[in-house]
N, C-alpha and C. Protein backbone atom coordinates (compact mmCIF):
# COMPACT_ATOMS: atom_id res chain seq x y z
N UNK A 1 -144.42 82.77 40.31
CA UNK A 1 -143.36 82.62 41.29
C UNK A 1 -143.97 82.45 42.68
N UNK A 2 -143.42 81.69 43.64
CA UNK A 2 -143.78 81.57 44.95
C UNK A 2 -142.40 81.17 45.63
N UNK A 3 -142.85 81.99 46.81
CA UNK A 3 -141.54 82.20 48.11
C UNK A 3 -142.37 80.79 49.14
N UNK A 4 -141.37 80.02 49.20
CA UNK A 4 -141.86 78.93 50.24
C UNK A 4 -140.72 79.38 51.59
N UNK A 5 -140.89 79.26 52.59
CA UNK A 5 -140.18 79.33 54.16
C UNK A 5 -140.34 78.11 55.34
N UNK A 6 -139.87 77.69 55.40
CA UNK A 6 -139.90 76.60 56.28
C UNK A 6 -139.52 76.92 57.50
N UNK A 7 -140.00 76.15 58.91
CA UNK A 7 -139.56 76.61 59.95
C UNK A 7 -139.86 75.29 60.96
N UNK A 8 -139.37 75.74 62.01
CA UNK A 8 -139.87 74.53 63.17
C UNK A 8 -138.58 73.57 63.28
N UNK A 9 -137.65 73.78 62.61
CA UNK A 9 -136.53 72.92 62.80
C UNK A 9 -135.59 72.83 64.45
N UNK A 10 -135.61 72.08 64.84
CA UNK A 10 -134.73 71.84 66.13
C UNK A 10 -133.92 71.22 67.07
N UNK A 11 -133.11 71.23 67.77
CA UNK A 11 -132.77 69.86 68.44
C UNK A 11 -133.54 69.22 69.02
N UNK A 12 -133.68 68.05 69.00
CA UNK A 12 -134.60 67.70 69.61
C UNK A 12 -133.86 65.99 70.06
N UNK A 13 -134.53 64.88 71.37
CA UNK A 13 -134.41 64.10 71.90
C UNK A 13 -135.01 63.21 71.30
N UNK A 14 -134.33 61.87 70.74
CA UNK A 14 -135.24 60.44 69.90
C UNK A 14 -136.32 60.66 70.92
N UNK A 15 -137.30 60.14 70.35
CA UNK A 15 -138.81 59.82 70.34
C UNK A 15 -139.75 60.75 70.76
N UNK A 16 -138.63 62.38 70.99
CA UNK A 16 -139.82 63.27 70.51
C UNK A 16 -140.63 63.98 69.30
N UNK A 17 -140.99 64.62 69.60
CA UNK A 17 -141.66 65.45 68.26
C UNK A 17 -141.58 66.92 68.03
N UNK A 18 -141.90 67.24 66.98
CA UNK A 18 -141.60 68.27 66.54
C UNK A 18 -142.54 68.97 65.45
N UNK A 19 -143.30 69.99 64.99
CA UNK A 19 -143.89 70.06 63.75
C UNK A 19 -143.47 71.13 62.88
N UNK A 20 -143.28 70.80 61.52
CA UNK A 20 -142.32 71.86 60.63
C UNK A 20 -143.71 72.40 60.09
N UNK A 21 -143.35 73.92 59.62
CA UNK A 21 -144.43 74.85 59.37
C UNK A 21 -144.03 74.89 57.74
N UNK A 22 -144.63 75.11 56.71
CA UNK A 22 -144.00 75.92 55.42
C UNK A 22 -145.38 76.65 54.58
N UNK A 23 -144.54 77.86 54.79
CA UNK A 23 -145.75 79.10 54.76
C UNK A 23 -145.37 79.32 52.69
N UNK A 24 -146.23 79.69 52.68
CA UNK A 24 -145.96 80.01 50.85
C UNK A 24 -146.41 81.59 50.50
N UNK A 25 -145.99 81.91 49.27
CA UNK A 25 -146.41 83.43 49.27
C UNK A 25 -147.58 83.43 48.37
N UNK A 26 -147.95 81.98 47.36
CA UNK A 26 -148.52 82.21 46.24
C UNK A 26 -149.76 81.90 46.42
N UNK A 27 -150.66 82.49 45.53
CA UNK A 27 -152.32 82.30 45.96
C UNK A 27 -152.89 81.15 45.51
N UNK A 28 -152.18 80.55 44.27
CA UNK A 28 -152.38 79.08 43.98
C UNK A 28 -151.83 77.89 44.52
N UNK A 29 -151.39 78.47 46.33
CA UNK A 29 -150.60 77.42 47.18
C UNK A 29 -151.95 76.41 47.21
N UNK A 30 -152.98 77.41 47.21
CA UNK A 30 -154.55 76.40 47.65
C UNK A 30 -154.95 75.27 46.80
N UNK A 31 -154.36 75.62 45.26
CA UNK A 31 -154.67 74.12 44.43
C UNK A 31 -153.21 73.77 44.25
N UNK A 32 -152.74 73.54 45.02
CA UNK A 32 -151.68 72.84 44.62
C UNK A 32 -150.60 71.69 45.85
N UNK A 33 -150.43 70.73 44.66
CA UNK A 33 -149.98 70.07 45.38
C UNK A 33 -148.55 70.10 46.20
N UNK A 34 -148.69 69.64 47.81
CA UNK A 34 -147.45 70.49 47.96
C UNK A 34 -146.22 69.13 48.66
N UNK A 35 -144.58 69.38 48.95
CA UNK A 35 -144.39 68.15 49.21
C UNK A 35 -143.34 68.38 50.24
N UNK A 36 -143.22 67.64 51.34
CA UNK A 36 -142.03 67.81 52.02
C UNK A 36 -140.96 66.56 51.83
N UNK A 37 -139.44 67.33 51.68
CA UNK A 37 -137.81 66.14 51.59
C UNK A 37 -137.32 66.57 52.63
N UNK A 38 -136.57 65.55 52.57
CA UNK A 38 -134.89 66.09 53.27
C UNK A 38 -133.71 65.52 52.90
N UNK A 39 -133.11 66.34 53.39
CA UNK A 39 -131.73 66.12 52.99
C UNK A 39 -130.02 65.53 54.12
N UNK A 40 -130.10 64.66 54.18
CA UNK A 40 -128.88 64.22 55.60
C UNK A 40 -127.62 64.66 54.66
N UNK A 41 -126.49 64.75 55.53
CA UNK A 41 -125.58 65.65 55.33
C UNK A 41 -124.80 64.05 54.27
N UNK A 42 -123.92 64.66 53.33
CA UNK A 42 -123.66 63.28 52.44
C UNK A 42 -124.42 62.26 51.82
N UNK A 43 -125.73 63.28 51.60
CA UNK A 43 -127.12 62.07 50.90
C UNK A 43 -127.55 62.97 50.16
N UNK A 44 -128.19 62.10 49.25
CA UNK A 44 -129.51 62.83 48.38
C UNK A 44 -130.69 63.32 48.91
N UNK A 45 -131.36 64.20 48.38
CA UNK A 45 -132.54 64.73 49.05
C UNK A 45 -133.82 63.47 48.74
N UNK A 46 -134.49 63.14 50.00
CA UNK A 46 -135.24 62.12 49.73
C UNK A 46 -136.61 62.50 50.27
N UNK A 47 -137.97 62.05 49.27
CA UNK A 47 -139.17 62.40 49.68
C UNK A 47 -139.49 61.53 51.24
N UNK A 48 -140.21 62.58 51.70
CA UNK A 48 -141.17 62.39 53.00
C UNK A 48 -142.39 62.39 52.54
N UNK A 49 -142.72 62.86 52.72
CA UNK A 49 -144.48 63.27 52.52
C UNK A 49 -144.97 64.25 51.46
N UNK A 50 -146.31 64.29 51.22
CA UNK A 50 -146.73 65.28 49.80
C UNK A 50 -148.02 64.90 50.39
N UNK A 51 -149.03 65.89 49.98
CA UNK A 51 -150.39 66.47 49.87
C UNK A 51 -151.29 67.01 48.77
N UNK A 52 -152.59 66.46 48.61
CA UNK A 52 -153.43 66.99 47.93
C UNK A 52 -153.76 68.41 47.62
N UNK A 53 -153.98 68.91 46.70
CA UNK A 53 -153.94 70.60 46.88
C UNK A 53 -155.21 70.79 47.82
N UNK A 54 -156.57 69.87 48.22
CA UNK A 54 -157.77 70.01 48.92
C UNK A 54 -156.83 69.34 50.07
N UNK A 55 -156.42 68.67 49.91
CA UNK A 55 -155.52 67.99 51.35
C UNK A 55 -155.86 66.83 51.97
N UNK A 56 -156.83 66.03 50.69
CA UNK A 56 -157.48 65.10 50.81
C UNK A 56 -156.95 63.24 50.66
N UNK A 57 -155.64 63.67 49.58
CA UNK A 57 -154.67 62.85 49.55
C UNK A 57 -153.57 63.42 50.24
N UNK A 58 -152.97 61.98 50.76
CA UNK A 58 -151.53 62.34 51.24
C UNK A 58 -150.61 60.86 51.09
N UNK A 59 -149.41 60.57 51.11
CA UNK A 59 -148.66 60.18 50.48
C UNK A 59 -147.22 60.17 51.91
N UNK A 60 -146.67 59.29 51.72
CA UNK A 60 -145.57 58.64 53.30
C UNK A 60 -144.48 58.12 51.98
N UNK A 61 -143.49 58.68 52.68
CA UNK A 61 -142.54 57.42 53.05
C UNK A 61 -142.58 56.59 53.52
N UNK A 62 -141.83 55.04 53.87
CA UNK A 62 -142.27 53.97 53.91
C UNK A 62 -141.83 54.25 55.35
N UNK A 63 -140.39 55.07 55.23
CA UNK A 63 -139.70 55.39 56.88
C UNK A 63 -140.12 56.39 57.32
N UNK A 64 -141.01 56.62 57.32
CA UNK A 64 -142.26 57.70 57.87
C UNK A 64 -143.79 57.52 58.22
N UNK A 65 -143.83 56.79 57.55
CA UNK A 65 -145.57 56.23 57.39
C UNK A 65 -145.57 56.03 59.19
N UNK A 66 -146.66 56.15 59.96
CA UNK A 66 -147.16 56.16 61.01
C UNK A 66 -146.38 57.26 61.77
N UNK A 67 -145.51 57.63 61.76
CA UNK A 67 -144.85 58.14 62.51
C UNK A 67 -145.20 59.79 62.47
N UNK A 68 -145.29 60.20 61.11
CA UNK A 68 -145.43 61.89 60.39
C UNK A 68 -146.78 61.86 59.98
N UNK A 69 -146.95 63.46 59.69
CA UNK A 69 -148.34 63.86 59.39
C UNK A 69 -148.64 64.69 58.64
N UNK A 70 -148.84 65.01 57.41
CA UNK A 70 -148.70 65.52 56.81
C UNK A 70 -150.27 66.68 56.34
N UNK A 71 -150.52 68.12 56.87
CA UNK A 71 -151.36 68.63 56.50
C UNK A 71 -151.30 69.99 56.06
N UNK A 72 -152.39 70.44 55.99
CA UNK A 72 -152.69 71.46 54.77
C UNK A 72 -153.80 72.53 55.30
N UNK A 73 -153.34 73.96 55.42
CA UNK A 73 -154.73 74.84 56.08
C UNK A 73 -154.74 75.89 54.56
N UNK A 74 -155.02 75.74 54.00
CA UNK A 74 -155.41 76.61 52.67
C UNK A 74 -155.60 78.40 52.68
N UNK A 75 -156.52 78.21 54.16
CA UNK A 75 -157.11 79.78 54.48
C UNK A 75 -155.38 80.41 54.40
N UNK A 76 -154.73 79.69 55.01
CA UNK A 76 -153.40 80.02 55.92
C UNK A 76 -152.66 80.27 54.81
N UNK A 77 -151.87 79.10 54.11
CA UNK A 77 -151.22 79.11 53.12
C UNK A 77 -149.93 78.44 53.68
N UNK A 78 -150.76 77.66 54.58
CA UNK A 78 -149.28 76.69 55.23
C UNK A 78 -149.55 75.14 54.86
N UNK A 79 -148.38 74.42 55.14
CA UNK A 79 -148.48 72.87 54.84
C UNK A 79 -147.69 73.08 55.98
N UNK A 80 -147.85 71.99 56.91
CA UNK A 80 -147.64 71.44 58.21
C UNK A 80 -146.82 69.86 57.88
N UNK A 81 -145.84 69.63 58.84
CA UNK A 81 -145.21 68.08 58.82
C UNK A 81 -145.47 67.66 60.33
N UNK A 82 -146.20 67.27 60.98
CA UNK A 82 -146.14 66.32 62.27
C UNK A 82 -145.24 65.59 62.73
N UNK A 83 -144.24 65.57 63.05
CA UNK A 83 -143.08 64.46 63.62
C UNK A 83 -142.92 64.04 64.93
N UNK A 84 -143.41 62.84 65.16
CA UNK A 84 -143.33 61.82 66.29
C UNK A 84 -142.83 60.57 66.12
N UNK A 85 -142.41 60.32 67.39
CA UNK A 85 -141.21 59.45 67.66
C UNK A 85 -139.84 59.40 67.04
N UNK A 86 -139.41 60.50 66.82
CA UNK A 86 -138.60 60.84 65.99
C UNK A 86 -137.36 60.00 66.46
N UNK A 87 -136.40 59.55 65.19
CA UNK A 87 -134.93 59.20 65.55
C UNK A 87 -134.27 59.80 64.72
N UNK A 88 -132.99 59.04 65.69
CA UNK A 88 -131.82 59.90 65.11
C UNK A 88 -131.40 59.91 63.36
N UNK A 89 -132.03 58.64 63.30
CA UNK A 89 -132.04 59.06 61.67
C UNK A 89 -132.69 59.28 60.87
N UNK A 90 -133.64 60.50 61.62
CA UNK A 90 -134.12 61.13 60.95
C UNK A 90 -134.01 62.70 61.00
N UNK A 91 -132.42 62.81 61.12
CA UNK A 91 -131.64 64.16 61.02
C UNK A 91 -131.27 64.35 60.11
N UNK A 92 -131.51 65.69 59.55
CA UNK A 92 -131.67 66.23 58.33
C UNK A 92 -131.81 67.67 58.15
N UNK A 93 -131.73 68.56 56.68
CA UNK A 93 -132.74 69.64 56.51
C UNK A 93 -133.83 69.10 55.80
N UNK A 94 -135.30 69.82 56.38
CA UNK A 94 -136.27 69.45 55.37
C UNK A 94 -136.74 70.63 55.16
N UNK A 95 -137.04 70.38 53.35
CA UNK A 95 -137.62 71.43 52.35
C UNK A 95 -138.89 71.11 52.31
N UNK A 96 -139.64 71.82 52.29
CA UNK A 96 -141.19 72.10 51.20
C UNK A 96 -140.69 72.46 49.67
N UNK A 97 -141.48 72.01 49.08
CA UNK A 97 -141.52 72.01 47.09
C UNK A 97 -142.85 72.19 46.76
N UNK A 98 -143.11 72.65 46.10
CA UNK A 98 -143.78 72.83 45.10
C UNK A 98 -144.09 73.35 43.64
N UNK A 99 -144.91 72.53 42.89
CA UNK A 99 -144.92 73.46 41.17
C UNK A 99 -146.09 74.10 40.97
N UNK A 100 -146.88 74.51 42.07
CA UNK A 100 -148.10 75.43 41.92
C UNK A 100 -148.77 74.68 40.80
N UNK A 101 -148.88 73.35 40.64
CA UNK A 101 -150.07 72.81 40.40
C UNK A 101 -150.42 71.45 41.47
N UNK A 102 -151.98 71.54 40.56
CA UNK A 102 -152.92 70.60 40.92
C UNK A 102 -152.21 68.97 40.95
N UNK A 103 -151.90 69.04 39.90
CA UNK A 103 -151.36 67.73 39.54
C UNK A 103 -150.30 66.98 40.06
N UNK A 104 -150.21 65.69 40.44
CA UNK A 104 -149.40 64.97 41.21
C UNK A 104 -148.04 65.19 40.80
N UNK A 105 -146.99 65.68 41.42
CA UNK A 105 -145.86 65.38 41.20
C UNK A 105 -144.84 63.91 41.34
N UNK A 106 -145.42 63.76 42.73
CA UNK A 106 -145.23 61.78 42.69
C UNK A 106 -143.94 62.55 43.58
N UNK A 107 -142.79 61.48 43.91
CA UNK A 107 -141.80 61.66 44.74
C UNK A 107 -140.00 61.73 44.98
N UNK A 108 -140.13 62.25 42.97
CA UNK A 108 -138.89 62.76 42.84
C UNK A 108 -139.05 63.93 42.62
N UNK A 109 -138.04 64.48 43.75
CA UNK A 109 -137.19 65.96 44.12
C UNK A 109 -137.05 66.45 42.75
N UNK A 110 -136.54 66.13 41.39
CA UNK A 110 -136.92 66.37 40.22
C UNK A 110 -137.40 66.76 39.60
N UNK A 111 -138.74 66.82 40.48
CA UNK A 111 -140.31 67.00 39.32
C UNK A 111 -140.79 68.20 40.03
N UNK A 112 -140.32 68.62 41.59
CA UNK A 112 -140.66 70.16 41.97
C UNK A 112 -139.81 71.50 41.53
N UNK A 113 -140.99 72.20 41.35
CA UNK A 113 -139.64 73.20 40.38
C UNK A 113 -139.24 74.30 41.57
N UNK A 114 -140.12 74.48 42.47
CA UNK A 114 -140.07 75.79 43.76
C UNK A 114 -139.76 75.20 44.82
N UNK A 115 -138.52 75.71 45.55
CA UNK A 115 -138.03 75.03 46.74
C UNK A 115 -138.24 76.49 47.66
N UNK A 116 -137.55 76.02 49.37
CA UNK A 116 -137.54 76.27 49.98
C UNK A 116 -136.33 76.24 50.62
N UNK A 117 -135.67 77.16 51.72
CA UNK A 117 -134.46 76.99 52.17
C UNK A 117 -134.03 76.37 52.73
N UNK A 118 -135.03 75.63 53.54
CA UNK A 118 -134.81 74.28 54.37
C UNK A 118 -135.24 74.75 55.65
N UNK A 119 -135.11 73.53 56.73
CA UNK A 119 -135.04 73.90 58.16
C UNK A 119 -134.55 72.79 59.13
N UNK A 120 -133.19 72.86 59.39
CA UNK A 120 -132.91 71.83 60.26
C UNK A 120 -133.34 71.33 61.27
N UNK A 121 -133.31 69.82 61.07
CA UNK A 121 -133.92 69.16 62.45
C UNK A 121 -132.75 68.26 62.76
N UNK A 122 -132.50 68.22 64.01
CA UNK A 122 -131.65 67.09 64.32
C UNK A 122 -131.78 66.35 65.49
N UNK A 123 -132.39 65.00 65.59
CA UNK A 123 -132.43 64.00 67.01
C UNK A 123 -131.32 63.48 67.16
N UNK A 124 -131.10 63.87 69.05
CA UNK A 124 -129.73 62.87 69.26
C UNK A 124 -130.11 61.87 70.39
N UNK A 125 -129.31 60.96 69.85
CA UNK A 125 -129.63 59.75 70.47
C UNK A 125 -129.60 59.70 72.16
């Protein structure tokens, strides 16, 4: 079992930034691969970003790629999201997931079995 917590969610102004924290409780957060979604209000939860359990791979959305950042401090037991230039549609809650393994989950919400409570972010235009 692992407790994931997310944080860093806020109002915030298009084309600033913001970085979401998600702390884990489990000791195999370190091999494992971990992933951040979100969710807009009347949508499906859709992948953002995911990480190598070394933190060596990482993985975008297509409406994210340059913009987010996706990293990993192991000692810590956090996975980090970078968000710059943010817009407005990219208001949402975003979760951290993970299945406390090594192995790729890839980028359906589906395939993580451990969620997180979320943490709202919202840019206004």
């Amino acid at each position: 079992q692992v407790q994931l917590v997310e944080s860093g969610g806020e109002l915030v102004q298009a084309g600033g930034s913001l970085r979401l924290s998600c702390v884990a409780s489990a000791r195999t957060f370190s091999t494992s691969f971990i992933g951040w979604f979100r969710q807009a209000p009347g949508k499906e939860r859709d992948f953002v970003a995911r990480i190598s359990s070394s933190g060596s791979f990482t993985y975008y959305a297509d409406s994210v790629k340059g913009r987010f950042t996706i990293s990993k401090n192991n000692a810590k037991n956090i996975v980090y999201l970078e968000m710059n230039s943010l817009k407005p549609e990219d208001t949402a809650d975003y979760y951290c997931a993970t299945n406390l393994s090594p192995m790729d989950p890839g980028d359906r919400p589906q395939e993580y079995r451990y969620w997180g409570m979320g943490t709202q972010v919202t840019v206004s235009s």
